[in-house]
PDB file of N, CA and C in Angstrom:
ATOM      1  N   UNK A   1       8.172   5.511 -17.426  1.00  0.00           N
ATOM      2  CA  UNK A   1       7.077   5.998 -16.619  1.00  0.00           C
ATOM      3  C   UNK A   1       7.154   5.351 -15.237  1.00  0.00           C
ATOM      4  N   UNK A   2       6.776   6.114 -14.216  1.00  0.00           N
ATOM      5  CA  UNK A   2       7.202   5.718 -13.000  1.00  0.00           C
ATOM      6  C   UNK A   2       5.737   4.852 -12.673  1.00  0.00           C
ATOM      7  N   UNK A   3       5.935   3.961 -11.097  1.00  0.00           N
ATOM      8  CA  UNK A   3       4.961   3.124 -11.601  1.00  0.00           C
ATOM      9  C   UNK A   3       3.911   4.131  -9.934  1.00  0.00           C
ATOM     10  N   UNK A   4       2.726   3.770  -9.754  1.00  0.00           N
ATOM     11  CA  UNK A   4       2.395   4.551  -8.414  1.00  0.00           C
ATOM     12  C   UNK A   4       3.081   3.928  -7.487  1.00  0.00           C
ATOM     13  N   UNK A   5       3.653   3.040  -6.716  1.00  0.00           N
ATOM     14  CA  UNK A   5       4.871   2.454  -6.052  1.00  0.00           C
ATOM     15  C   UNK A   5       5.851   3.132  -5.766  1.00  0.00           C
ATOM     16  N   UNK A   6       6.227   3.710  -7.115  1.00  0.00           N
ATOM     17  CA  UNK A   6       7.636   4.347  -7.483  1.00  0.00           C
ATOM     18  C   UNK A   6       7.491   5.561  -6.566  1.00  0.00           C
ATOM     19  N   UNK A   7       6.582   6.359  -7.199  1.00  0.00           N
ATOM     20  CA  UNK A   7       6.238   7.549  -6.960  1.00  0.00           C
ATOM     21  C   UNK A   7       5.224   8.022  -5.303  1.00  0.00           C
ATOM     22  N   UNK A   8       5.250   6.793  -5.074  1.00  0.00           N
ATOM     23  CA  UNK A   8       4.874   6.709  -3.432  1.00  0.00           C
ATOM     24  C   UNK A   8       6.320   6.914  -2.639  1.00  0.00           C
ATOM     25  N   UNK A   9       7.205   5.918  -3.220  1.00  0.00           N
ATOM     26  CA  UNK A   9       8.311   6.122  -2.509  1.00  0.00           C
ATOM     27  C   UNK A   9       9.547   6.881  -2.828  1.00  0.00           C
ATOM     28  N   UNK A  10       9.257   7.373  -3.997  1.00  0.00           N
ATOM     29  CA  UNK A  10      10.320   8.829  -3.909  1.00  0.00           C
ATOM     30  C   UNK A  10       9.640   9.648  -2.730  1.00  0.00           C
ATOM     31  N   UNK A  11       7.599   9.699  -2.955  1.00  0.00           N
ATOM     32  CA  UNK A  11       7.104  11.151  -2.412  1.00  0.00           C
ATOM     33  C   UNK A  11       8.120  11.132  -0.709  1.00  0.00           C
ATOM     34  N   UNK A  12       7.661  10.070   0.108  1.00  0.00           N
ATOM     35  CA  UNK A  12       7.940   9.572   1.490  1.00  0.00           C
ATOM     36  C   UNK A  12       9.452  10.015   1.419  1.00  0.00           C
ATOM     37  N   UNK A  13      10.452   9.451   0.737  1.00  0.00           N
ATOM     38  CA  UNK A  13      11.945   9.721   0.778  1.00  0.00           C
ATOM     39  C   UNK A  13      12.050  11.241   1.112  1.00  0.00           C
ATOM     40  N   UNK A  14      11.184  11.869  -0.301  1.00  0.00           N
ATOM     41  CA  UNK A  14      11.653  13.369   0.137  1.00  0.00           C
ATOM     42  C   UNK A  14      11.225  14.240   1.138  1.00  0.00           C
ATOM     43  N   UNK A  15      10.003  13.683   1.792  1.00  0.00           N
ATOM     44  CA  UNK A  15       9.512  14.625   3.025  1.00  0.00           C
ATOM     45  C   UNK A  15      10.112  14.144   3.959  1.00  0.00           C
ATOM     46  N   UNK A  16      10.666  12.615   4.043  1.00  0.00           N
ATOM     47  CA  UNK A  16      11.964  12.170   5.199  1.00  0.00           C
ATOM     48  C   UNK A  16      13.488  13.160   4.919  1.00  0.00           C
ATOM     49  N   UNK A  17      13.469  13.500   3.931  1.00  0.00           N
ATOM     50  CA  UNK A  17      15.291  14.429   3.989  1.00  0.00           C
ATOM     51  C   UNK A  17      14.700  16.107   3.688  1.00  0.00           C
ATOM     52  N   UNK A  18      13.546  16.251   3.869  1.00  0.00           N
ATOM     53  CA  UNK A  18      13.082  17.422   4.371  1.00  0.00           C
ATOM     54  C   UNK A  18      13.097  17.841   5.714  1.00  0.00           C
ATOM     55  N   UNK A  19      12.218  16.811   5.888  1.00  0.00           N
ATOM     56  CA  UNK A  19      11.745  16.836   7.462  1.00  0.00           C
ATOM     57  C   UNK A  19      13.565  16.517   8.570  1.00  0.00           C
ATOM     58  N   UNK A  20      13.865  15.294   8.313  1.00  0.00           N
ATOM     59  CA  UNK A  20      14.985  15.058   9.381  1.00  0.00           C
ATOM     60  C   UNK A  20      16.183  15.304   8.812  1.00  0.00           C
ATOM     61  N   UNK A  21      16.748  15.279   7.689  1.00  0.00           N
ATOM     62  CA  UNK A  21      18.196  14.955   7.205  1.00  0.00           C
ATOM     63  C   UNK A  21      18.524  16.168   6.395  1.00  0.00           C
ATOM     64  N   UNK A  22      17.736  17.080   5.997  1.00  0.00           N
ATOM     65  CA  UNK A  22      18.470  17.785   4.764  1.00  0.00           C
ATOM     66  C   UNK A  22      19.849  19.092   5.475  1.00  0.00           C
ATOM     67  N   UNK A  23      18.601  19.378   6.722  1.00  0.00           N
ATOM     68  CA  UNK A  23      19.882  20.233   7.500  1.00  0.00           C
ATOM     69  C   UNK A  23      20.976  19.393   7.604  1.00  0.00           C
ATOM     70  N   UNK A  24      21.036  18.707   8.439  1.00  0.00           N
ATOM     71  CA  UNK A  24      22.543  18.162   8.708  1.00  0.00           C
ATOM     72  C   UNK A  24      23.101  17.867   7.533  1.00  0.00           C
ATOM     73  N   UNK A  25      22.636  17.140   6.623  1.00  0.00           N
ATOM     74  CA  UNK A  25      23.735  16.311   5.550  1.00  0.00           C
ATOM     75  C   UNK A  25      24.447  17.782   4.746  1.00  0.00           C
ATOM     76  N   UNK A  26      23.291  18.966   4.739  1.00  0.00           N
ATOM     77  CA  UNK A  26      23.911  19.943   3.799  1.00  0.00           C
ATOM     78  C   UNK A  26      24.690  20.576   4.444  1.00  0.00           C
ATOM     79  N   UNK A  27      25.444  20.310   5.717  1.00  0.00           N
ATOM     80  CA  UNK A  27      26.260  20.700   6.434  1.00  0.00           C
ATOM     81  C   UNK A  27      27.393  20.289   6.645  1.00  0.00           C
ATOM     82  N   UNK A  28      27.169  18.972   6.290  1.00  0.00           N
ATOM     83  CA  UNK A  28      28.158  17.717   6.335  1.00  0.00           C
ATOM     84  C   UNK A  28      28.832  16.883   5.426  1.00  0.00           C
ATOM     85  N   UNK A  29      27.640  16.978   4.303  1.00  0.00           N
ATOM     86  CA  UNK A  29      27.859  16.166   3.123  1.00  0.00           C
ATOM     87  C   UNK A  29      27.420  16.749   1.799  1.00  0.00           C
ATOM     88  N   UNK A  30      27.499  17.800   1.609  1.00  0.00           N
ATOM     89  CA  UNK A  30      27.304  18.804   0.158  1.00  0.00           C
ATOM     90  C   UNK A  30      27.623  18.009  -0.985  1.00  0.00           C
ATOM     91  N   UNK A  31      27.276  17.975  -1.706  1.00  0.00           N
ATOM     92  CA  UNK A  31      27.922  16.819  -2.807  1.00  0.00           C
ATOM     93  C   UNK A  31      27.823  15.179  -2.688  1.00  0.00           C
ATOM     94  N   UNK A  32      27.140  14.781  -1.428  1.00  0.00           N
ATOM     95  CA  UNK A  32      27.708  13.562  -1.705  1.00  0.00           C
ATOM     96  C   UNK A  32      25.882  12.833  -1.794  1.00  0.00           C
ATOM     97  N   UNK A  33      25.669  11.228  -2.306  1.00  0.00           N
ATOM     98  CA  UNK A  33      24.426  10.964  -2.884  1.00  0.00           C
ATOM     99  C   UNK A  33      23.793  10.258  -1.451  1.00  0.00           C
ATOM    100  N   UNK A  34      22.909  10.653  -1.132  1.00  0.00           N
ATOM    101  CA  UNK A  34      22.256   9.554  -0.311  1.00  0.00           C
ATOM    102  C   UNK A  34      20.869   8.437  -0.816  1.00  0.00           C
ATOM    103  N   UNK A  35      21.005   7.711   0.007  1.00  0.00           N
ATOM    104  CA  UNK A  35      19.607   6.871  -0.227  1.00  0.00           C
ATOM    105  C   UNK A  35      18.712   6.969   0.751  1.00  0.00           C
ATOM    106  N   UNK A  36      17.310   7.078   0.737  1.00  0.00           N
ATOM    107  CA  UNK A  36      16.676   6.943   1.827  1.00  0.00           C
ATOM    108  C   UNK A  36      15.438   5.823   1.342  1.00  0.00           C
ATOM    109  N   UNK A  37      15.698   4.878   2.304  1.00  0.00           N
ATOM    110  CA  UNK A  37      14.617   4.174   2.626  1.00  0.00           C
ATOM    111  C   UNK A  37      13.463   4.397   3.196  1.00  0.00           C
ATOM    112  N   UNK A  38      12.339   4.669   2.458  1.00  0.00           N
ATOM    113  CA  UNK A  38      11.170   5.086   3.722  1.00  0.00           C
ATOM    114  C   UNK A  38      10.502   4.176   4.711  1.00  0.00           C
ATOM    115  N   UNK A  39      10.932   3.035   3.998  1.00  0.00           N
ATOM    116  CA  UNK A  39      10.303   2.159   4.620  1.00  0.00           C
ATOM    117  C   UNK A  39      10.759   1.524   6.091  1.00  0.00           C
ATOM    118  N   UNK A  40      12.486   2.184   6.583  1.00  0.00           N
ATOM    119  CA  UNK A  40      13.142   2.136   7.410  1.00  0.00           C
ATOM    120  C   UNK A  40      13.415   3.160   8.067  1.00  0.00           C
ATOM    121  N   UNK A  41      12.665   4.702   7.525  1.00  0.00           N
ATOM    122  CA  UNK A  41      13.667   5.841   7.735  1.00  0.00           C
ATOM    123  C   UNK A  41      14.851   6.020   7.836  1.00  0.00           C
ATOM    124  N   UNK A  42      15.844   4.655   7.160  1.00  0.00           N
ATOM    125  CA  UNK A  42      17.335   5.256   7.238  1.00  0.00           C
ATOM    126  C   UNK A  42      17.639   5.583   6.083  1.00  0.00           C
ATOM    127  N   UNK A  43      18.561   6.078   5.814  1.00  0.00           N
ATOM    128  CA  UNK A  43      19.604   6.756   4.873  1.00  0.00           C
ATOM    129  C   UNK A  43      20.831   6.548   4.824  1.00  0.00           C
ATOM    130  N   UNK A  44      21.336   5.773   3.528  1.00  0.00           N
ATOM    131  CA  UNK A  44      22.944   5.790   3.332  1.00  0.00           C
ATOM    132  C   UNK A  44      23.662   6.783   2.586  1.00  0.00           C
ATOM    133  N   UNK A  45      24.303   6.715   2.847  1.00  0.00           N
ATOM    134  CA  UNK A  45      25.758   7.822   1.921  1.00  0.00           C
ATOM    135  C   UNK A  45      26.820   7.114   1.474  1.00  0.00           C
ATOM    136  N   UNK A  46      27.066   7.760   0.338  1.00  0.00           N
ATOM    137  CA  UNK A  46      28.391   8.043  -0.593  1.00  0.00           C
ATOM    138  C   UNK A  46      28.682   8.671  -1.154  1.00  0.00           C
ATOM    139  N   UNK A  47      29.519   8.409  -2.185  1.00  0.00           N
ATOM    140  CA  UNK A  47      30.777   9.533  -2.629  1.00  0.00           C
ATOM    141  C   UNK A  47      30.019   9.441  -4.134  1.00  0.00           C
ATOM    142  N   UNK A  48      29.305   8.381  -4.421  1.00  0.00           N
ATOM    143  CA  UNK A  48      28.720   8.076  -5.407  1.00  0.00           C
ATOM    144  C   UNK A  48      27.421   7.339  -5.665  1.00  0.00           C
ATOM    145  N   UNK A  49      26.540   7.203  -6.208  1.00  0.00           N
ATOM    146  CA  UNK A  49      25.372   6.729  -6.544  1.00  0.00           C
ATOM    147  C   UNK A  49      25.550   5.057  -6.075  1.00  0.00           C
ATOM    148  N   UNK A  50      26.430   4.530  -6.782  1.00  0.00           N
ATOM    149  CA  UNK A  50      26.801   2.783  -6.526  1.00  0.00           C
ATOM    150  C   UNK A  50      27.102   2.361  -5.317  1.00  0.00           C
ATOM    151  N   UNK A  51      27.936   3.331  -4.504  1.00  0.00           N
ATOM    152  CA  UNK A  51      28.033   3.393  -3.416  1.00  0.00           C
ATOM    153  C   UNK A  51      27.091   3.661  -2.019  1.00  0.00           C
ATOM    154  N   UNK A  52      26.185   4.378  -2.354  1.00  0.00           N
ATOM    155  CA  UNK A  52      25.071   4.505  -1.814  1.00  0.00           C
ATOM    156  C   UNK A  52      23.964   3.668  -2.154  1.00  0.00           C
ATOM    157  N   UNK A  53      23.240   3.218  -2.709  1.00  0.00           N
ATOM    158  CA  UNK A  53      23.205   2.206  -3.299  1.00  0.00           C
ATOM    159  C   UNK A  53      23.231   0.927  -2.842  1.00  0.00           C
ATOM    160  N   UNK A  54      24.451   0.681  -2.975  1.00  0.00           N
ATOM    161  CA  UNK A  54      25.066  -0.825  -2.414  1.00  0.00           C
ATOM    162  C   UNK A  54      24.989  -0.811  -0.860  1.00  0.00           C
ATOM    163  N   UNK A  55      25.296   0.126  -0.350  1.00  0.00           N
ATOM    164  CA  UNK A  55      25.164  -0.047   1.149  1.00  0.00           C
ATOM    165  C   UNK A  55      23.689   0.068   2.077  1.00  0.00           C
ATOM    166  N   UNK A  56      22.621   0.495   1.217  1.00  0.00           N
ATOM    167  CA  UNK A  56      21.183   0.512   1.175  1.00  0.00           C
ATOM    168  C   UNK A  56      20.493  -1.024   0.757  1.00  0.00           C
ATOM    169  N   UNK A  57      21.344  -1.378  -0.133  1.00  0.00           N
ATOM    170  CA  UNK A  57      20.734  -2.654  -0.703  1.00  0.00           C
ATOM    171  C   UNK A  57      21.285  -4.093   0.701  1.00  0.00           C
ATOM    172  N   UNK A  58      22.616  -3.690   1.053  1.00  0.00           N
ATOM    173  CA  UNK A  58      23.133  -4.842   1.583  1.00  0.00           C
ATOM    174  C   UNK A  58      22.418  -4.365   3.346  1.00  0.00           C
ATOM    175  N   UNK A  59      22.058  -3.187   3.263  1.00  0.00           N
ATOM    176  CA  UNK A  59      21.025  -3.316   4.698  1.00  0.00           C
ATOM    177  C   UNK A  59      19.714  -3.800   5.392  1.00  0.00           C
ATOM    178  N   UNK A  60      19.150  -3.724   3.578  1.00  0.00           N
ATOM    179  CA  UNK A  60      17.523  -3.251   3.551  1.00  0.00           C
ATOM    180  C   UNK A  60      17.559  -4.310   1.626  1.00  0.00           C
ATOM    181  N   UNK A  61      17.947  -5.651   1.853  1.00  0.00           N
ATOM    182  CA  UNK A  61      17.966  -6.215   0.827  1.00  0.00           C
ATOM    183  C   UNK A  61      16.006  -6.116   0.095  1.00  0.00           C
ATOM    184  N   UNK A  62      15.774  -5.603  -1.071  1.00  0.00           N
ATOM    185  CA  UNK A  62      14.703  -5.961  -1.474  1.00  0.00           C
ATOM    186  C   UNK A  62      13.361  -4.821  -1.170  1.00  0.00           C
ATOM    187  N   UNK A  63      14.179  -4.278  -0.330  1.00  0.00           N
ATOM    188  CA  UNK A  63      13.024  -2.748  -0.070  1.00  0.00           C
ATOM    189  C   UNK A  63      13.716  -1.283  -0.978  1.00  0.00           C
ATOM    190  N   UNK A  64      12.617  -0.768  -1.475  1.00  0.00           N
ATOM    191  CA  UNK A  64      12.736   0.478  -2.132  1.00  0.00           C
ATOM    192  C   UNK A  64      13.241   1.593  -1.567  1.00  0.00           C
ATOM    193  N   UNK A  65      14.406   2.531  -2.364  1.00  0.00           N
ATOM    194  CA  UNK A  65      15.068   3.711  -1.741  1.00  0.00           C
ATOM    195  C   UNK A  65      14.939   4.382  -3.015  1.00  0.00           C
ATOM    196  N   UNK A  66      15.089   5.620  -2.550  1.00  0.00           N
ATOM    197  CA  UNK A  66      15.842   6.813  -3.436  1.00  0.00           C
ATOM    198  C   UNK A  66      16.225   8.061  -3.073  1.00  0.00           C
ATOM    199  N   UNK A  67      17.042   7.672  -4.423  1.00  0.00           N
ATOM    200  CA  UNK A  67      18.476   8.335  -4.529  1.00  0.00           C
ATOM    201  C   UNK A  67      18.010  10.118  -4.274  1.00  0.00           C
ATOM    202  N   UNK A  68      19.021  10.696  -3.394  1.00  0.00           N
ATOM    203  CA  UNK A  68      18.947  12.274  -3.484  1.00  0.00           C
ATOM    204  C   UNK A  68      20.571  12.825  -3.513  1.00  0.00           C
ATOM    205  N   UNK A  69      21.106  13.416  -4.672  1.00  0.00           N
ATOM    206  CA  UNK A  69      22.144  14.023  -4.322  1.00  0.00           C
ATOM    207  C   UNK A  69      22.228  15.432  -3.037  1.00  0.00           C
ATOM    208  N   UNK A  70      22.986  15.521  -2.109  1.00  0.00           N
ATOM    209  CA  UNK A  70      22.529  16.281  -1.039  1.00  0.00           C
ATOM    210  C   UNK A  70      22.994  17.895  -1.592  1.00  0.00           C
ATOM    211  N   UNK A  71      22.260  18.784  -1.300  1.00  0.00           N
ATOM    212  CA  UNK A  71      22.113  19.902  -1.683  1.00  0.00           C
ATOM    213  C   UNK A  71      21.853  20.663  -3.323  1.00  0.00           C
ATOM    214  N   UNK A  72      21.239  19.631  -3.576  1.00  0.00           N
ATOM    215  CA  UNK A  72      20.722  19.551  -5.182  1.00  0.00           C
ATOM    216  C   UNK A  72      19.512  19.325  -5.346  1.00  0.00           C
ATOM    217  N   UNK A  73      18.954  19.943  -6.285  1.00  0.00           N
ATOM    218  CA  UNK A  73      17.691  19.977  -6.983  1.00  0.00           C
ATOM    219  C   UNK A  73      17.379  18.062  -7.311  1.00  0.00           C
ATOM    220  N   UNK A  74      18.303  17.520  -8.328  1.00  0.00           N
ATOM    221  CA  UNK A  74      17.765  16.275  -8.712  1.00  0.00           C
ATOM    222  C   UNK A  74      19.658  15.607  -8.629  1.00  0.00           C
ATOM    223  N   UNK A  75      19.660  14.326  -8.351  1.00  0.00           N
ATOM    224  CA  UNK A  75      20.636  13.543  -8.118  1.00  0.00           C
ATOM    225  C   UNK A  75      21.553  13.470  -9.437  1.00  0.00           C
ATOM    226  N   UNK A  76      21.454  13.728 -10.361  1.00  0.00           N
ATOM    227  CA  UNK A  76      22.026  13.424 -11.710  1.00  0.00           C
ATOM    228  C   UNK A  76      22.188  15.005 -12.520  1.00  0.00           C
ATOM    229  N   UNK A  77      22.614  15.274 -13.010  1.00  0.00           N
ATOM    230  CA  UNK A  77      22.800  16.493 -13.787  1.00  0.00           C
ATOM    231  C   UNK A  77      23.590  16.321 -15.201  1.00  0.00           C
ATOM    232  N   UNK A  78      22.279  16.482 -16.257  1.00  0.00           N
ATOM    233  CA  UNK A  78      23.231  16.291 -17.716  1.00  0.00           C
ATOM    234  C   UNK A  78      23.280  18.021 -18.442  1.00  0.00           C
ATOM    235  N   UNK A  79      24.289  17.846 -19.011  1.00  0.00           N
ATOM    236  CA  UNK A  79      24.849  19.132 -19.515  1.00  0.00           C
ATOM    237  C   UNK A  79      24.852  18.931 -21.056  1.00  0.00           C
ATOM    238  N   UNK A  80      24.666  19.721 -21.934  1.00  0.00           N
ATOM    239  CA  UNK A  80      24.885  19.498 -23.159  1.00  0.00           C
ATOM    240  C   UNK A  80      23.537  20.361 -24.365  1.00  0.00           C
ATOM    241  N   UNK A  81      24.087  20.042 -25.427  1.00  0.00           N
ATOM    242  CA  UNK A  81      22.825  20.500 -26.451  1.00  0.00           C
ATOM    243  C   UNK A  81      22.699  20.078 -27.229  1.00  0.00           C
ATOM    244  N   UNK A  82      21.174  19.505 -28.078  1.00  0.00           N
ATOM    245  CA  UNK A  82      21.080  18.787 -28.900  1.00  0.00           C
ATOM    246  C   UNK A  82      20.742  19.875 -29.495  1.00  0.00           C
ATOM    247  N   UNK A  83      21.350  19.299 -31.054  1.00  0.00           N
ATOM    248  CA  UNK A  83      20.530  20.733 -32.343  1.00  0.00           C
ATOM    249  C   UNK A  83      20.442  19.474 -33.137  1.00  0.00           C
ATOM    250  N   UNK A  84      19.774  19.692 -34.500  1.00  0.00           N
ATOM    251  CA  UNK A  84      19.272  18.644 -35.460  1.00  0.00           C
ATOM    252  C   UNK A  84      20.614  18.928 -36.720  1.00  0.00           C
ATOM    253  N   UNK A  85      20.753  17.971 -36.987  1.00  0.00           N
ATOM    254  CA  UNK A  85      22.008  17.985 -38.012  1.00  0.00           C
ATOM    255  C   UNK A  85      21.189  18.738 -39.318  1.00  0.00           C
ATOM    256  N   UNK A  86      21.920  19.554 -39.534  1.00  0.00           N
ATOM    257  CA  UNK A  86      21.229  20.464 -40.735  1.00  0.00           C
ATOM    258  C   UNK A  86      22.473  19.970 -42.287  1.00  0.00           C
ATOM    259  N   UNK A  87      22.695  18.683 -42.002  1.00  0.00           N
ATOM    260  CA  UNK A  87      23.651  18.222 -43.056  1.00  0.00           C
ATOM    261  C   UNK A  87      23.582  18.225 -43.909  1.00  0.00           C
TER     262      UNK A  87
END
């Protein structure tokens, strides 16, 4: 469960890569994960979650980001199907 903190700073992240970043990055960077700090308005990139990430953390040590994969609904995507073992 997210905590109200949490969910303060996803809300801020996403009206920051609404508002300033979503054009460009989906122009530039299709696929790749960013972070946005709201509390800085910046945003890092990578090729990957850890990577983005790490370069958010070593800028902005101790302040809250999140993660947006760029031109995607939600940053993570699981595939698969659970059925109940009828053994």
């Amino acid at each position: 469960m997210l905590s109200e903190r949490d969910r303060d700073v996803m809300a801020r992240a996403e009206r920051l890569y609404e508002a300033r970043f979503k054009n460009q990055l989906e122009k530039t960077n299709l696929n790749a994960f960013v972070v946005i700090v709201p509390d800085s308005e910046d945003y890092f990139l990578g090729d990957s979650i850890s990577e983005a990430a790490t370069a958010a953390r070593a800028a902005h040590p101790g302040c809250p980001g999140h993660i947006i994969r760029v031109g995607h609904p939600t940053a993570v995507h699981i595939r698969g199907s659970f059925e109940r073992d009828r053994g």
